[in-house]
C-alpha atoms as a PDB file:
ATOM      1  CA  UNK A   1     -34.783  71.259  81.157  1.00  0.00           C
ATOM      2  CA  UNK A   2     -38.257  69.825  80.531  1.00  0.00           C
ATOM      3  CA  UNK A   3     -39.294  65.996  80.526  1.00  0.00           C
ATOM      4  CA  UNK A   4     -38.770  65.689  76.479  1.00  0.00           C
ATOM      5  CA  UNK A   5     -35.079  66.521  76.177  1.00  0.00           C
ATOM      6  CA  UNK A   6     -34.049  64.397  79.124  1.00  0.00           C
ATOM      7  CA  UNK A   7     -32.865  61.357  78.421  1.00  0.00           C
ATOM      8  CA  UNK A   8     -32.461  57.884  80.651  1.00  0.00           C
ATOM      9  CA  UNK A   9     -29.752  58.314  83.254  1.00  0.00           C
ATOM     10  CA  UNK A  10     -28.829  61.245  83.178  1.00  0.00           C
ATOM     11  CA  UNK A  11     -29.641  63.111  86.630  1.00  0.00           C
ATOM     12  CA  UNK A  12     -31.185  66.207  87.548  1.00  0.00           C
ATOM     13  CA  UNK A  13     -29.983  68.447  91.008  1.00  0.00           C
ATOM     14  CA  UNK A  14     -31.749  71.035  92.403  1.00  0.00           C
ATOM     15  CA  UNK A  15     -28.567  73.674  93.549  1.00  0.00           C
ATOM     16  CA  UNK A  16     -30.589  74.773  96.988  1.00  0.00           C
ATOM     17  CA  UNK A  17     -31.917  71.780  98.540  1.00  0.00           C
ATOM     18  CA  UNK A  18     -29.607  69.368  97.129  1.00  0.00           C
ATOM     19  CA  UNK A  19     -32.700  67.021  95.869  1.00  0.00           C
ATOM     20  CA  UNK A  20     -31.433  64.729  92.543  1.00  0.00           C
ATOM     21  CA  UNK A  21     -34.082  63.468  90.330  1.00  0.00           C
ATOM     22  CA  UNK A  22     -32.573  60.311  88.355  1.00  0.00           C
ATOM     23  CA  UNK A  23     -34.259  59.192  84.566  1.00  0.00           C
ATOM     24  CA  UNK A  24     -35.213  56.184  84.844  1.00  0.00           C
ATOM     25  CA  UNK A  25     -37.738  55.849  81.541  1.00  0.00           C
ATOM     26  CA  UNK A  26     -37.946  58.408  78.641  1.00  0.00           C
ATOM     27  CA  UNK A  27     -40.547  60.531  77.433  1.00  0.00           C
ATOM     28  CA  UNK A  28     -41.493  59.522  74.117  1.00  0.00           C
ATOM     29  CA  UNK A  29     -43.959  62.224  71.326  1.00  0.00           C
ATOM     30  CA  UNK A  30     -46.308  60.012  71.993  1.00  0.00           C
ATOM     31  CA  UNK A  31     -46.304  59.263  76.030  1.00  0.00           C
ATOM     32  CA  UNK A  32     -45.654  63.615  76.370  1.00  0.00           C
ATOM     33  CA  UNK A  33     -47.755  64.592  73.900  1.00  0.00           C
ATOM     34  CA  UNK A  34     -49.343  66.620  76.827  1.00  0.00           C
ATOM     35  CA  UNK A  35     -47.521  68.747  79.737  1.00  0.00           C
ATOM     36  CA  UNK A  36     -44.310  68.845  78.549  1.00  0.00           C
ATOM     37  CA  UNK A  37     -43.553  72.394  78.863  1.00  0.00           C
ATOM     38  CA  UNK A  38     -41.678  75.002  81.066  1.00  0.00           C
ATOM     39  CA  UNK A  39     -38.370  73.294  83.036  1.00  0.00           C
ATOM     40  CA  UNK A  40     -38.496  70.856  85.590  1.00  0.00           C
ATOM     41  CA  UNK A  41     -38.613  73.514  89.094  1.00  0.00           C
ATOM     42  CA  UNK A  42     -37.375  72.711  92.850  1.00  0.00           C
ATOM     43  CA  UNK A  43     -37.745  75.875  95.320  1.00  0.00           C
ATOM     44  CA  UNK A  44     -38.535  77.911  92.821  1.00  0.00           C
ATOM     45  CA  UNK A  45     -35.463  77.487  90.474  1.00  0.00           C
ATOM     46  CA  UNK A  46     -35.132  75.400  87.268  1.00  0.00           C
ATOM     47  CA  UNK A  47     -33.684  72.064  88.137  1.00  0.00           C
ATOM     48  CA  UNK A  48     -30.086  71.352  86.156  1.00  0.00           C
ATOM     49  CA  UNK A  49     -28.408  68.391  84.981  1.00  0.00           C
ATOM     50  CA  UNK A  50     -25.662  67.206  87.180  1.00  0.00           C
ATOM     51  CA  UNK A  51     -22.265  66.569  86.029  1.00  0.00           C
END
């Protein structure tokens, strides 16, 4: 997932290390106009939403 189609609250887990990422504040066009590309990556894997 990259920064623009998360949305506040929801939680991202990386599956190896165990580190959670929490939204606190959304990306809006204009705040990630810039950068927001390619998935969010911890050790080397694409982060996922947890459930």
């Amino acid at each position: 997932m990259n920064c623009n189609e998360l949305r506040a609250g929801q939680t991202l887990v990386c599956e190896r290390c165990g580190l959670e990422l929490k939204v606190v504040n959304e990306c809006t066009n204009d705040s990630c106009s810039v950068g927001c590309t390619g998935d969010m990556d911890c050790c080397g894997e694409p982060m996922k939403l947890k459930e």
